[in-house]
C-alpha atoms as a PDB file:
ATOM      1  CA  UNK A   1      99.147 103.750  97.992  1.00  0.00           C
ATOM      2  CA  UNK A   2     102.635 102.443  99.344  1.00  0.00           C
ATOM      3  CA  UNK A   3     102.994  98.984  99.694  1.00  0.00           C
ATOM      4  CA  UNK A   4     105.487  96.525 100.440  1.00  0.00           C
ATOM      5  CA  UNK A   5     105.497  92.920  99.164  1.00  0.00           C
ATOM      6  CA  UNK A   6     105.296  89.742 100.384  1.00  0.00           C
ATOM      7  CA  UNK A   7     104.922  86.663  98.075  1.00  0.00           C
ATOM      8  CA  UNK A   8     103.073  83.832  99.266  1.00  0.00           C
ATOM      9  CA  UNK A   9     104.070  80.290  97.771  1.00  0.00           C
ATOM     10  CA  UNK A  10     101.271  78.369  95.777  1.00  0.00           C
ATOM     11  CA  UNK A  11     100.851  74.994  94.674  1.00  0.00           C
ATOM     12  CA  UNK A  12     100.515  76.365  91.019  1.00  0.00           C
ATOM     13  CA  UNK A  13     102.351  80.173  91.021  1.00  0.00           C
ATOM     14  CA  UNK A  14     103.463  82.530  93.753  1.00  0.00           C
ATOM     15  CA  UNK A  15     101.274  85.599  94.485  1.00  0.00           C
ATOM     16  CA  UNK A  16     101.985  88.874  95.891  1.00  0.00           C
ATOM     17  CA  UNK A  17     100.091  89.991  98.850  1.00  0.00           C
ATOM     18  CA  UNK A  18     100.731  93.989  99.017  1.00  0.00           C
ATOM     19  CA  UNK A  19     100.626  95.162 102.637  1.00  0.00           C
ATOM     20  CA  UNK A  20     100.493  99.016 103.784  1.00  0.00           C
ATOM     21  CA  UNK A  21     103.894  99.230 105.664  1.00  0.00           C
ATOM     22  CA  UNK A  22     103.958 100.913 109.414  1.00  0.00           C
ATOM     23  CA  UNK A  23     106.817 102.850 110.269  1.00  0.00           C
ATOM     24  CA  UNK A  24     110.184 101.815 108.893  1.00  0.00           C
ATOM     25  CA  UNK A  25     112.322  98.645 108.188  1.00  0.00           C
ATOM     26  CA  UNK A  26     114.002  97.772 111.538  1.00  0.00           C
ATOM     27  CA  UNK A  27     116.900  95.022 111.204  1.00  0.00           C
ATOM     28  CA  UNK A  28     115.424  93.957 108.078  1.00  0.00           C
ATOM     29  CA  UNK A  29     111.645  93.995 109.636  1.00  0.00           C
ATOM     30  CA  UNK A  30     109.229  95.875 108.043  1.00  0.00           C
ATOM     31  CA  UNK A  31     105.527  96.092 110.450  1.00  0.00           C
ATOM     32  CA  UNK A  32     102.318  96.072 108.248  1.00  0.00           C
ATOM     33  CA  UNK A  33      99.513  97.605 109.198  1.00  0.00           C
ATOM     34  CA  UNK A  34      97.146  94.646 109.926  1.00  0.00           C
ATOM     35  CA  UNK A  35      98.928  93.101 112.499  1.00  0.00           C
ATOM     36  CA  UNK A  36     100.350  93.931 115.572  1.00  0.00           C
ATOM     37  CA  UNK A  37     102.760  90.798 116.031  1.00  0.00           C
ATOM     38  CA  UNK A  38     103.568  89.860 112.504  1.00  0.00           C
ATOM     39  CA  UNK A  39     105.500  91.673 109.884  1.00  0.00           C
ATOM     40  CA  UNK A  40     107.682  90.797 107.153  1.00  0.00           C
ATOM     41  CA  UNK A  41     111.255  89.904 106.885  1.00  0.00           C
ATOM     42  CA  UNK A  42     113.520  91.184 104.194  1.00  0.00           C
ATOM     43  CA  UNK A  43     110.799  93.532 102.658  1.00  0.00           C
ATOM     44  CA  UNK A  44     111.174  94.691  98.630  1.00  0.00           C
ATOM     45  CA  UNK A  45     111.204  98.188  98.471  1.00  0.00           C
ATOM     46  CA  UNK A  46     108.416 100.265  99.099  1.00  0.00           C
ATOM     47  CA  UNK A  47     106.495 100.959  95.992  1.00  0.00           C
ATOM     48  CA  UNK A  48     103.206 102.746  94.899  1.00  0.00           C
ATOM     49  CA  UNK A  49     100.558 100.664  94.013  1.00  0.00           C
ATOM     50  CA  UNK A  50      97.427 101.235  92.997  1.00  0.00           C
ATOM     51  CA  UNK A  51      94.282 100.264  94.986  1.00  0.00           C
ATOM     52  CA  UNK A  52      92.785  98.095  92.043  1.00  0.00           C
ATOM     53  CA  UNK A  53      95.426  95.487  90.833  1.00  0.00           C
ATOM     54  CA  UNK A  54      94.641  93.879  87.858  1.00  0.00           C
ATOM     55  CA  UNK A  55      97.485  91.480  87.423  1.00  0.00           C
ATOM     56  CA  UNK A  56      96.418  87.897  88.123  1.00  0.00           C
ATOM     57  CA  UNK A  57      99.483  87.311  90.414  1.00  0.00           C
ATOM     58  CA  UNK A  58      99.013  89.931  92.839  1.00  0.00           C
ATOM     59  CA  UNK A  59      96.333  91.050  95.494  1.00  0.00           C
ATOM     60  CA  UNK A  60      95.822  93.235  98.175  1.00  0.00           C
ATOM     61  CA  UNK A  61      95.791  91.957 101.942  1.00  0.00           C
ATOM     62  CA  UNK A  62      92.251  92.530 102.585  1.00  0.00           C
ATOM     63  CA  UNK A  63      92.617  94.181 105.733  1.00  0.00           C
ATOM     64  CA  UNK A  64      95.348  96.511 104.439  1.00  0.00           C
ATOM     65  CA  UNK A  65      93.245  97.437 102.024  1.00  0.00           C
ATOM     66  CA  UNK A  66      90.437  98.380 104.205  1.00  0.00           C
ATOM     67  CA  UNK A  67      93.153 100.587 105.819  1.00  0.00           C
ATOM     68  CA  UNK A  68      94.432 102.044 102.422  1.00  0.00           C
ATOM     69  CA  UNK A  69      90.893 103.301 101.425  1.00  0.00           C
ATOM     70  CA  UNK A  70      90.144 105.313 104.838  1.00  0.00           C
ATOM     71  CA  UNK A  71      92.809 106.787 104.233  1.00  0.00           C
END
């Protein structure tokens, strides 16, 4: 599925929350798909990840993933 990052500061480590872009980046604004308002700023590139992560650093947004797997 293509995702774009977005990493999350932690007390301990940083994560990466994978979100299932919307359209295209706009003056450095890429939309995600589960939320109308919100977005993220100076995306990473687009990549394709899979549906299952298994590295301990990363997860899916749960509602982008609910999205990913209708699809």
């Amino acid at each position: 599925m293509i995702a774009v990052p977005e990493r999350v500061r932690g007390r301990d480590e940083d994560v990466l929350v994978w979100h299932k872009p919307v359209g295209r980046v706009v003056e450095e604004f890429q939309a995600i798909a589960c939320s109308a308002d919100e977005g993220i700023t100076m995306p990473g590139p687009k990549q394709n990840v899979p549906l299952h992560l298994d590295k301990p650093s990363e997860r899916w947004c749960a509602d982008c993933l609910k999205l990913a797997r209708r699809a």
